[in-house]
C-alpha atoms as a PDB file:
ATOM      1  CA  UNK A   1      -7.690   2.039   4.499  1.00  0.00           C
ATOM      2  CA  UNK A   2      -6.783   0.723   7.857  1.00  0.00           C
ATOM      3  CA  UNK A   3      -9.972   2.388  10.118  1.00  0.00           C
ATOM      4  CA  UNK A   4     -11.739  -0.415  10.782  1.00  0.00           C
ATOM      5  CA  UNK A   5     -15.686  -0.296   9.191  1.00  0.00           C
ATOM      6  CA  UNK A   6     -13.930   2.186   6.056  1.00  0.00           C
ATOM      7  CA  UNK A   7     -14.971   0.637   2.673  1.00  0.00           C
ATOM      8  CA  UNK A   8     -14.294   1.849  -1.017  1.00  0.00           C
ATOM      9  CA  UNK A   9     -16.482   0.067  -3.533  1.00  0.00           C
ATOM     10  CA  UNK A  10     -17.494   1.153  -7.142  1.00  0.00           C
ATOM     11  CA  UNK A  11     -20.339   3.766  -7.898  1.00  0.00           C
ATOM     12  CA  UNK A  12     -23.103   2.175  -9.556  1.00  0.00           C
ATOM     13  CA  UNK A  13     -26.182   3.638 -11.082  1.00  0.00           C
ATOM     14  CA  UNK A  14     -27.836   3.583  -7.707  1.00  0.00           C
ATOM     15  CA  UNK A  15     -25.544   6.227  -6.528  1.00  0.00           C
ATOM     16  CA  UNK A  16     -26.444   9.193  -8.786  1.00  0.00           C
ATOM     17  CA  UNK A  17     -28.048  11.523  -6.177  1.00  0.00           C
ATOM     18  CA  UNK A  18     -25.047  10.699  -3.998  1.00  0.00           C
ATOM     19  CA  UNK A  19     -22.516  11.673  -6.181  1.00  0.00           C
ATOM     20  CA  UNK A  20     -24.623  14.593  -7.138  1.00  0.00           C
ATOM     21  CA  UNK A  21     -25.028  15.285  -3.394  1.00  0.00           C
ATOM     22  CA  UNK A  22     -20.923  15.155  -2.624  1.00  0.00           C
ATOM     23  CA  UNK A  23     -20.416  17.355  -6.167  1.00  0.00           C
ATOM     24  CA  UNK A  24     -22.560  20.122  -4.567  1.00  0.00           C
ATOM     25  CA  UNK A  25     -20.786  19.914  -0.848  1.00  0.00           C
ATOM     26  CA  UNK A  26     -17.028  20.173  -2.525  1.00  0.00           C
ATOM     27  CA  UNK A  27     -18.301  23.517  -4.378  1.00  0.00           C
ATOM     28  CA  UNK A  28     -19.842  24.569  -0.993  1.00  0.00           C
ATOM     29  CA  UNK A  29     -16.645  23.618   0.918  1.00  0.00           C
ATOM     30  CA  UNK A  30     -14.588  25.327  -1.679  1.00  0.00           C
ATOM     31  CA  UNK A  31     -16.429  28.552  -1.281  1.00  0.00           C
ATOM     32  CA  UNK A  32     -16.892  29.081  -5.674  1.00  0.00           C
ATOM     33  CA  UNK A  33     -20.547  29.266  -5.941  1.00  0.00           C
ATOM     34  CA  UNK A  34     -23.625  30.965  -4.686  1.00  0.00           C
ATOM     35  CA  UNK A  35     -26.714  28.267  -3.519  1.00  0.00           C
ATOM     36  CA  UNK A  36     -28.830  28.822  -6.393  1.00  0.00           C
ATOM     37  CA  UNK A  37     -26.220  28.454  -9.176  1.00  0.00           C
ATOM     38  CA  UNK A  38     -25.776  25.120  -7.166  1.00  0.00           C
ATOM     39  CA  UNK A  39     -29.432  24.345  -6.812  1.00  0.00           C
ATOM     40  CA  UNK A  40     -29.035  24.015 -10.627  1.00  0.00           C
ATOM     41  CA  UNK A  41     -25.635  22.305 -11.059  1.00  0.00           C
ATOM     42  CA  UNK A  42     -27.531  19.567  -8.998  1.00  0.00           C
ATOM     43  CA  UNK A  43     -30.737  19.371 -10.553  1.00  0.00           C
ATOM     44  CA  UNK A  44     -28.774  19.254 -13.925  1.00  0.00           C
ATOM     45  CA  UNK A  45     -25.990  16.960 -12.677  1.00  0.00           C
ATOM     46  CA  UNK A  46     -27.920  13.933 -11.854  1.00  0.00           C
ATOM     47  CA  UNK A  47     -29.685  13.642 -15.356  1.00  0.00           C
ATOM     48  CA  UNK A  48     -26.107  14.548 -17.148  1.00  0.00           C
ATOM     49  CA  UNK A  49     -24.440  11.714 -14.881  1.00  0.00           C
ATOM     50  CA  UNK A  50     -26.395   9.067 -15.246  1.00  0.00           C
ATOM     51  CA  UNK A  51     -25.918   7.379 -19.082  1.00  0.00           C
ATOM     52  CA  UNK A  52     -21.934   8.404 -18.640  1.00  0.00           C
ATOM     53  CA  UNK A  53     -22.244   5.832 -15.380  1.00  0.00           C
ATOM     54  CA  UNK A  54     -24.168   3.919 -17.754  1.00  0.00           C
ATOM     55  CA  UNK A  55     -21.722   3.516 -20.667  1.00  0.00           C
ATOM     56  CA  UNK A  56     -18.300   3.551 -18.200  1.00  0.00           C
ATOM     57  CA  UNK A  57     -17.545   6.825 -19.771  1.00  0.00           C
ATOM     58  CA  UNK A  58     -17.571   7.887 -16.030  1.00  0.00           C
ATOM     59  CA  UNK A  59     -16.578   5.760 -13.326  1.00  0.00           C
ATOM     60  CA  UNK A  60     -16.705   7.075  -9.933  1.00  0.00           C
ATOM     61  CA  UNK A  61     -15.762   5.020  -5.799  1.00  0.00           C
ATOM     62  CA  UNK A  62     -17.704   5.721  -2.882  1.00  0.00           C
ATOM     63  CA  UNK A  63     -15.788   5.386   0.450  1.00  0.00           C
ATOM     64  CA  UNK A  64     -18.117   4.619   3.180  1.00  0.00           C
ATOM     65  CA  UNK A  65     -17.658   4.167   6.853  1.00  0.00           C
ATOM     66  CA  UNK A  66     -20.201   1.734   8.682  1.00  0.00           C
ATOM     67  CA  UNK A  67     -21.997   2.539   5.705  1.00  0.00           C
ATOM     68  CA  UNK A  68     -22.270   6.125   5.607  1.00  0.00           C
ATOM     69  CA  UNK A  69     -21.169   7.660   2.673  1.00  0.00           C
ATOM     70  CA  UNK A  70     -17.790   9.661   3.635  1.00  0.00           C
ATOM     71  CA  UNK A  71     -16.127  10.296   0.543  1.00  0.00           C
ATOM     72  CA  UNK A  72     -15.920  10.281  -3.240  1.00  0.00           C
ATOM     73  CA  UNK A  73     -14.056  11.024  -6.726  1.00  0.00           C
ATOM     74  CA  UNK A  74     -14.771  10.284 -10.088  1.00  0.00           C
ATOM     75  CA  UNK A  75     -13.128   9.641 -13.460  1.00  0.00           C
ATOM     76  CA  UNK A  76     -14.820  11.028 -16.755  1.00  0.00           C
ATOM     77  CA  UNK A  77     -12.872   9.696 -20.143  1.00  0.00           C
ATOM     78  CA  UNK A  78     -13.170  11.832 -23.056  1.00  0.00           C
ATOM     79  CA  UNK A  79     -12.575  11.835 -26.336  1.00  0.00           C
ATOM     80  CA  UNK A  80      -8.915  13.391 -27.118  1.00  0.00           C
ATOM     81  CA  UNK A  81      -7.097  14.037 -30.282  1.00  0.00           C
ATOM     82  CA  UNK A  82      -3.663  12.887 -30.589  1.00  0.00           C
ATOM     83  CA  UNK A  83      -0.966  14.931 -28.786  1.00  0.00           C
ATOM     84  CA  UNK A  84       2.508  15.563 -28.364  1.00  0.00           C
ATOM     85  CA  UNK A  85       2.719  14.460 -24.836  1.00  0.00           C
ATOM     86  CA  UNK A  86       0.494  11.227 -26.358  1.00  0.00           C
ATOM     87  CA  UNK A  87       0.973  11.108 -30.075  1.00  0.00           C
ATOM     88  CA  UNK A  88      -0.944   7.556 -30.210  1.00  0.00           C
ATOM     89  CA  UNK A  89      -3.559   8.791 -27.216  1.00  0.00           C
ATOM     90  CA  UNK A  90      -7.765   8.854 -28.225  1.00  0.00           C
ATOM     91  CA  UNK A  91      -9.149   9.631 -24.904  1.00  0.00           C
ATOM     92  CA  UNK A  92      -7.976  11.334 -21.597  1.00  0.00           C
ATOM     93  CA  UNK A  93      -9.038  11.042 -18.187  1.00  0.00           C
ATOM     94  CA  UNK A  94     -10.220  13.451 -16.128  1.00  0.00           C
ATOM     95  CA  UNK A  95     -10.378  13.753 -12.243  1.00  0.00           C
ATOM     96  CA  UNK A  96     -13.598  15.163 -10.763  1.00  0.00           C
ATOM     97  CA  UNK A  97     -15.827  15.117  -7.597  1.00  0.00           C
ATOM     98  CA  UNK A  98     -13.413  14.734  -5.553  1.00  0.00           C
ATOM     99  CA  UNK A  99     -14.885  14.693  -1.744  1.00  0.00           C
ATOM    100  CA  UNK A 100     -14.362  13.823   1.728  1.00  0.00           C
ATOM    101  CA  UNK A 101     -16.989  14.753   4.645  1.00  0.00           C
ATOM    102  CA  UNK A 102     -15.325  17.444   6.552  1.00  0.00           C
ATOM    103  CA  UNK A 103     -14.923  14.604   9.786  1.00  0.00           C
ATOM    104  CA  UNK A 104     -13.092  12.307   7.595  1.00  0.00           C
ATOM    105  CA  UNK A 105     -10.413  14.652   6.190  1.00  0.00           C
ATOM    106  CA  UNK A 106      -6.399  14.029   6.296  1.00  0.00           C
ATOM    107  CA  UNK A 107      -7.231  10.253   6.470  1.00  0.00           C
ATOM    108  CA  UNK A 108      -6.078   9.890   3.332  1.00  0.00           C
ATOM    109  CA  UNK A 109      -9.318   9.215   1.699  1.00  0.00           C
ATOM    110  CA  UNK A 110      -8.718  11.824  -1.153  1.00  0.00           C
ATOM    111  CA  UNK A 111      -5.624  10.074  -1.709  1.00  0.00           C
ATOM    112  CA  UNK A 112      -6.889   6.428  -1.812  1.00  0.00           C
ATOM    113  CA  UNK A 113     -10.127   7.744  -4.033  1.00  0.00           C
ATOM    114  CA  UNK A 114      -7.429   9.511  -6.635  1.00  0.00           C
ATOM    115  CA  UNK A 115      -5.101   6.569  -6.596  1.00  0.00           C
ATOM    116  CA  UNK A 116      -8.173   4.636  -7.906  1.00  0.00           C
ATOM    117  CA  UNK A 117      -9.023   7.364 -10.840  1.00  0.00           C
ATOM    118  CA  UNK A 118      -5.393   6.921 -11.959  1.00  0.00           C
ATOM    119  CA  UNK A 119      -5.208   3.127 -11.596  1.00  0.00           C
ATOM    120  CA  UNK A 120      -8.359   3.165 -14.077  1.00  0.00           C
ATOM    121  CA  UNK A 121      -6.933   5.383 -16.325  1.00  0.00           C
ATOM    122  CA  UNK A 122      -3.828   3.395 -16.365  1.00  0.00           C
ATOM    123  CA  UNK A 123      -6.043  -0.237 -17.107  1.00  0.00           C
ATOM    124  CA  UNK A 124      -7.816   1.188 -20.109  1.00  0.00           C
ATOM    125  CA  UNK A 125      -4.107   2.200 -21.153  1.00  0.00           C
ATOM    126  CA  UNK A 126      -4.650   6.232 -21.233  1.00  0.00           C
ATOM    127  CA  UNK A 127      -1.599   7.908 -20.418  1.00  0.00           C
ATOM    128  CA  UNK A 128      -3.045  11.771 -19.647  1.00  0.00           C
ATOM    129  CA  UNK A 129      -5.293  12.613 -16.662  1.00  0.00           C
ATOM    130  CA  UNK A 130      -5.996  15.968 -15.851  1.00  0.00           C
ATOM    131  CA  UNK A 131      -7.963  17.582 -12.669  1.00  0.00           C
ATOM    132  CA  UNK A 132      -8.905  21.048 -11.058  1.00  0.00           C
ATOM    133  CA  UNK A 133      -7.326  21.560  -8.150  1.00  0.00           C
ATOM    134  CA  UNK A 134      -8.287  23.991  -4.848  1.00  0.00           C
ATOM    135  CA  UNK A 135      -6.173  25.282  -3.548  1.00  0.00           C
ATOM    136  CA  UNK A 136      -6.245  22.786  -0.075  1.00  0.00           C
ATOM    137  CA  UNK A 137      -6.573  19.693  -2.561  1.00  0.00           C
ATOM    138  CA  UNK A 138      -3.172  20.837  -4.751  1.00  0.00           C
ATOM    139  CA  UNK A 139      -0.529  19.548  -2.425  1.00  0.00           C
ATOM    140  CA  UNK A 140      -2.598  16.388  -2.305  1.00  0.00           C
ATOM    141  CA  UNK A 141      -2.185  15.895  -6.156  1.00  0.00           C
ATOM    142  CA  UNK A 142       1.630  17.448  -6.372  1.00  0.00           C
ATOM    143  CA  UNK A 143       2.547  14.314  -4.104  1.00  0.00           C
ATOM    144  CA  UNK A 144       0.666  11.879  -6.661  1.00  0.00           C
ATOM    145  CA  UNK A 145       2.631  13.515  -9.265  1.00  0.00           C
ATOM    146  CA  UNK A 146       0.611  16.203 -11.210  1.00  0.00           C
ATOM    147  CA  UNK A 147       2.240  18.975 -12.154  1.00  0.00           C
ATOM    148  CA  UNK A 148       0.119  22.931 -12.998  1.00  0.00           C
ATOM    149  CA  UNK A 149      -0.076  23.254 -16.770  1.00  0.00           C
ATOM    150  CA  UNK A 150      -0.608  26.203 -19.185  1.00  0.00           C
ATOM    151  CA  UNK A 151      -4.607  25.922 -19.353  1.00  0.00           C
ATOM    152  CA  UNK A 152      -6.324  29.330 -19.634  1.00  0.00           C
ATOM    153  CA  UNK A 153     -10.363  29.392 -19.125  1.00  0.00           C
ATOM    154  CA  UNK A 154     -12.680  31.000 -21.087  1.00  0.00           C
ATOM    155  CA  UNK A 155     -16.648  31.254 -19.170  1.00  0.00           C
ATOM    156  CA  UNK A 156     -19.295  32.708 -21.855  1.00  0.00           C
ATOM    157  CA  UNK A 157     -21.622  35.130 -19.502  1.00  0.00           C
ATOM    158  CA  UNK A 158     -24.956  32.831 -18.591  1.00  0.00           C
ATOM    159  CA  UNK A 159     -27.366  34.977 -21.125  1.00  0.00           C
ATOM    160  CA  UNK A 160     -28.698  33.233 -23.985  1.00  0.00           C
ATOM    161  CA  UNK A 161     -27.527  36.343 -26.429  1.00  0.00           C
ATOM    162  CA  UNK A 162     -24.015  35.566 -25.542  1.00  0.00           C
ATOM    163  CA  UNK A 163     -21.939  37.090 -29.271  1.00  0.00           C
ATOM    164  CA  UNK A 164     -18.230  37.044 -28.997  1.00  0.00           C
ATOM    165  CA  UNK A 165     -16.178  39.661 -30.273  1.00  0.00           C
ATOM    166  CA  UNK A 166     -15.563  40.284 -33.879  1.00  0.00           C
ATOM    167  CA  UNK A 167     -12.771  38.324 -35.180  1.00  0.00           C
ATOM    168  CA  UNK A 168     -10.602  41.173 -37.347  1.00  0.00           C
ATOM    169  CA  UNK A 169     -10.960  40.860 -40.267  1.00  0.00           C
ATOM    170  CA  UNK A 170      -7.285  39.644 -42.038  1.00  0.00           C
ATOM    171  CA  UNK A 171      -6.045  39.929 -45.880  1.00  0.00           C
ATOM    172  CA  UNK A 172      -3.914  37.013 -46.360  1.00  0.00           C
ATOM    173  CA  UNK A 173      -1.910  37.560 -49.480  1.00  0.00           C
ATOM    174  CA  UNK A 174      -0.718  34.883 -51.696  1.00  0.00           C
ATOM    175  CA  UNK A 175       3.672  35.090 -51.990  1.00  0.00           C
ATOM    176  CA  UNK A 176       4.946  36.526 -54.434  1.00  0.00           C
ATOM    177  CA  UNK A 177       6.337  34.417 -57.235  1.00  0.00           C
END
């Protein structure tokens, strides 16, 4: 980044409730949650984040300008069977948390912060990395080369007596000899 007093350093422990913080403003920027049901994301997100920061499983940047905190994205690895796009692949990488303060926007901070996430994926060698796009961020990660995919979404309803529907039941037959 060429601003002058614009850093981008690695997220450490330390940086939990700020991550948790930015997590909450990109859901209230985006407009896809109501305060309470992001009262709890955060109070759950900070516990959930911190051995993942621990362990590398997550790895996250913080952009800051004359040390403010302006911006920030994060890279979760998970655990991934072997696919046909990646027939030798273990893990993916997944895109998350990606922020920038509503001053700092079209600076290309998104871009720097994603070109990170991908440059980690590509040092540990994994070859898939996914994200959620809104819809302002998706020409931002067309021009760094993802593409939409066929991923449907299933959300249980938040009650504990959640039952999904009946499977039908099926009479497989053995063939005929």
């Amino acid at each position: 980044m060429s601003e002058t007093g614009i850093q981008t350093r690695r997220a450490t422990l330390a940086d939990a409730a700020l991550i948790a913080s930015h997590r909450r403003a990109m859901f209230e920027a985006m407009g896809s949650a109501v305060p309470g049901v992001l009262d709890e994301m955060t109070r759950n997100f900070e516990p959930w984040l911190l051995p993942r920061l621990a362990d590398g499983r997550y790895t996250g940047w913080i952009t800051t300008h004359e040390d403010r905190p302006i911006a920030s994205a994060g890279l979760l690895i998970l655990d991934w069977p072997p696919h046909p796009r990646d027939p030798a692949g273990t893990e993916r990488a997944y895109i998350l948390n990606v922020y920038a303060d509503p001053d700092y926007r079209r600076r290309g901070l998104a871009r720097t912060l994603v070109g990170l996430c991908l440059a980690e994926a590509s040092r540990r060698n994994i070859r898939i990395t996914s994200l959620h796009a809104s819809d302002e961020g998706r020409p931002l990660y067309e021009k760094q080369g993802f593409t939409a995919s066929n991923e449907m979404l299933f959300v249980a309803p938040p009650t504990q007596s959640f039952t999904p529907s009946p499977v039908q039941a099926c009479t497989v037959s053995a063939p005929e000899p």
